[in-house]
C-alpha atoms as a PDB file:
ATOM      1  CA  UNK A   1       6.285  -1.031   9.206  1.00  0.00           C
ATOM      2  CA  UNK A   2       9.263   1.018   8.755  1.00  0.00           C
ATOM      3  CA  UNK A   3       8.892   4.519   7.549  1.00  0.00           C
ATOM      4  CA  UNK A   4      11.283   5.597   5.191  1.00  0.00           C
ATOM      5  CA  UNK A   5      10.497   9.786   4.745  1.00  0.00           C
ATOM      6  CA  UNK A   6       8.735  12.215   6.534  1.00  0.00           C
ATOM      7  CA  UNK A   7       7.957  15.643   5.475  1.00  0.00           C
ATOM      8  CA  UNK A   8       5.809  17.981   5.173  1.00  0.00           C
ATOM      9  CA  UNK A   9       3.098  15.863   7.881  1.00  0.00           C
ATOM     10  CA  UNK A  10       3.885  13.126   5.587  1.00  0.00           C
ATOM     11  CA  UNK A  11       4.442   9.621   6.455  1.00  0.00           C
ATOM     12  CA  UNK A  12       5.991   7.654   3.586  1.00  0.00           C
ATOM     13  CA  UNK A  13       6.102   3.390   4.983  1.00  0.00           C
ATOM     14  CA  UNK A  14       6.794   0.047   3.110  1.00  0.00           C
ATOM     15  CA  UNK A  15       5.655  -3.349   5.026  1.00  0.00           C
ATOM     16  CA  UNK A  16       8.072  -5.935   5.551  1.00  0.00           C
ATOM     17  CA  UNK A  17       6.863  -8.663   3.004  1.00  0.00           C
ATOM     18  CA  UNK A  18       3.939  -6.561   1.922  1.00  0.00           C
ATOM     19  CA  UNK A  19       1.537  -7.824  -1.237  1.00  0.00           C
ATOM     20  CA  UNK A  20       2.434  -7.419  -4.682  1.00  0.00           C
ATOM     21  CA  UNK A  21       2.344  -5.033  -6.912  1.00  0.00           C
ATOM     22  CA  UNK A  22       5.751  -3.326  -5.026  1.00  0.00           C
ATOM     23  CA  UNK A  23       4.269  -0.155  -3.387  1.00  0.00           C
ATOM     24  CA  UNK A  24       4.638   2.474  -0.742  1.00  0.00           C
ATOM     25  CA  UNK A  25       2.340   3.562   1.708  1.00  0.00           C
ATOM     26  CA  UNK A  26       1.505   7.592   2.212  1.00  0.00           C
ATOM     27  CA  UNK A  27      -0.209   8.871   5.147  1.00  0.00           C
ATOM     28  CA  UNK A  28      -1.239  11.908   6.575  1.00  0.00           C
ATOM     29  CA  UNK A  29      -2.744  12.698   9.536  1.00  0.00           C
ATOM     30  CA  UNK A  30      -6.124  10.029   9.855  1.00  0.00           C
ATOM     31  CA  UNK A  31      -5.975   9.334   5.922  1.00  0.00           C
ATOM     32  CA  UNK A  32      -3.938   7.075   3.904  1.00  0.00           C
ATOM     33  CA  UNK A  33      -2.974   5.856   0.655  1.00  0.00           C
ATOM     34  CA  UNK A  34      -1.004   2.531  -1.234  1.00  0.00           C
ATOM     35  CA  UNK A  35       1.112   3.746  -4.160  1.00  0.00           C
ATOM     36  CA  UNK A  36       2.642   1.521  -6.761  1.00  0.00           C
ATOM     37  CA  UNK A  37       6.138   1.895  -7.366  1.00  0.00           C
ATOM     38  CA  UNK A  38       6.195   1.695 -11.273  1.00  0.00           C
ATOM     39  CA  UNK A  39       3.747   4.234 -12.262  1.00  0.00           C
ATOM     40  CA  UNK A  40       3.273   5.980  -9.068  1.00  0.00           C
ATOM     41  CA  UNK A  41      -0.942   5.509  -9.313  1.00  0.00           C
ATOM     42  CA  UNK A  42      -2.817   5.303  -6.318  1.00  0.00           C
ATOM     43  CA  UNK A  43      -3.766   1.394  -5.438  1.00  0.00           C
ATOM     44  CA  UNK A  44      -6.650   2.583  -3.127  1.00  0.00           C
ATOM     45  CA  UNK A  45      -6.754   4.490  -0.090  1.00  0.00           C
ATOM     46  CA  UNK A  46      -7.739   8.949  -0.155  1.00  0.00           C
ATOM     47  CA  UNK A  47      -5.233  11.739   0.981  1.00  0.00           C
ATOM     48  CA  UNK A  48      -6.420  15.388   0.313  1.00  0.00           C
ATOM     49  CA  UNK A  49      -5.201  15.980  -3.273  1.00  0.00           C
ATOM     50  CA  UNK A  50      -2.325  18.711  -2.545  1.00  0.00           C
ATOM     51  CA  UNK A  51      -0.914  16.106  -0.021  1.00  0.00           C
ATOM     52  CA  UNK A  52      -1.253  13.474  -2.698  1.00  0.00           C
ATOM     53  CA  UNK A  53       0.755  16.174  -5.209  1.00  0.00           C
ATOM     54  CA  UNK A  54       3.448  16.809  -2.825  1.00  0.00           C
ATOM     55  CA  UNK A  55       4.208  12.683  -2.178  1.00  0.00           C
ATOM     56  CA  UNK A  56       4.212  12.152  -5.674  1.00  0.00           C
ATOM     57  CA  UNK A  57       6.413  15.462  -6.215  1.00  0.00           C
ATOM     58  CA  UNK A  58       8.633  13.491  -3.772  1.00  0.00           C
ATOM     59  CA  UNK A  59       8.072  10.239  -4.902  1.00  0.00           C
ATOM     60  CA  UNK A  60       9.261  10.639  -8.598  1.00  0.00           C
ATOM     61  CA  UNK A  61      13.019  11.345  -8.549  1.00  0.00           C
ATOM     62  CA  UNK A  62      13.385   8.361  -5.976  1.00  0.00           C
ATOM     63  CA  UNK A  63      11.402   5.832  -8.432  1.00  0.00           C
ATOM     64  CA  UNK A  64      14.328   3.512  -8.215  1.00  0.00           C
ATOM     65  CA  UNK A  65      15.643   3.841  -4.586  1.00  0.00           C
ATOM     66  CA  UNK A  66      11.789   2.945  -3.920  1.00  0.00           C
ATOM     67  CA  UNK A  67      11.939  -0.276  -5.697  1.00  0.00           C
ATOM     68  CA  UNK A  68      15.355  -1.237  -4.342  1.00  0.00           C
ATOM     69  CA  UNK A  69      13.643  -0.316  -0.808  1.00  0.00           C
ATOM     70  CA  UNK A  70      10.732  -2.699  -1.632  1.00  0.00           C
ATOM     71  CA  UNK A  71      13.284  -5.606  -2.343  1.00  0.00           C
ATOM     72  CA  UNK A  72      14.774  -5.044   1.037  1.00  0.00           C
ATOM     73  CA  UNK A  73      11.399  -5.213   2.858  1.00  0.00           C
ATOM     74  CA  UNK A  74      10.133  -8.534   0.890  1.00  0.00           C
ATOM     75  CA  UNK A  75      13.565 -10.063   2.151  1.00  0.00           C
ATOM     76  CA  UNK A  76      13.087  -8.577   5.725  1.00  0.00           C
ATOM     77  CA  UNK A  77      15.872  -6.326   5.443  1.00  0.00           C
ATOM     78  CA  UNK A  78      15.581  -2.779   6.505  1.00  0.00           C
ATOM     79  CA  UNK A  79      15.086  -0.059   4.259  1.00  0.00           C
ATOM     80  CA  UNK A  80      17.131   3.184   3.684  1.00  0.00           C
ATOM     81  CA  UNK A  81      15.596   6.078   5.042  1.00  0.00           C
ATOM     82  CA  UNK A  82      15.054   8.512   2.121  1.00  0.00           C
END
């Protein structure tokens, strides 16, 4: 599972041919959580809320390089780090 950002203690990771609908995965520490790409709502999955804040903070300007990363990891490509 590559990991395509860290900050902050945050591990942002897509699966190579993950399930639909086209998400990223956030975790922190011993938690995680599945984000979908579209609206960026959590799937399932807990992270304390100001982590949750912080990925989405992240998360929302890079929308699209997100989805285009998610087309790379259905096809087995690797994703740009972002």
């Amino acid at each position: 599972m590559p990991t395509i950002a860290e900050f902050d203690g945050i591990r942002v990771l897509m699966y190579y041919r993950d399930h639909d609908p086209a998400h990223f995965h956030i975790e922190y520490g011993e938690t995680e959580a599945l984000v979908r790409i579209a609206d960026l709502s959590v799937i399932e999955g807990d992270v304390p809320a100001r982590i949750l804040r912080r990925a989405l903070e992240w998360a929302k300007p890079r929308q699209a390089a997100l989805a285009l990363n998610w087309v790379k990891c259905r096809n087995h490509a690797a994703p740009d780090r972002l």
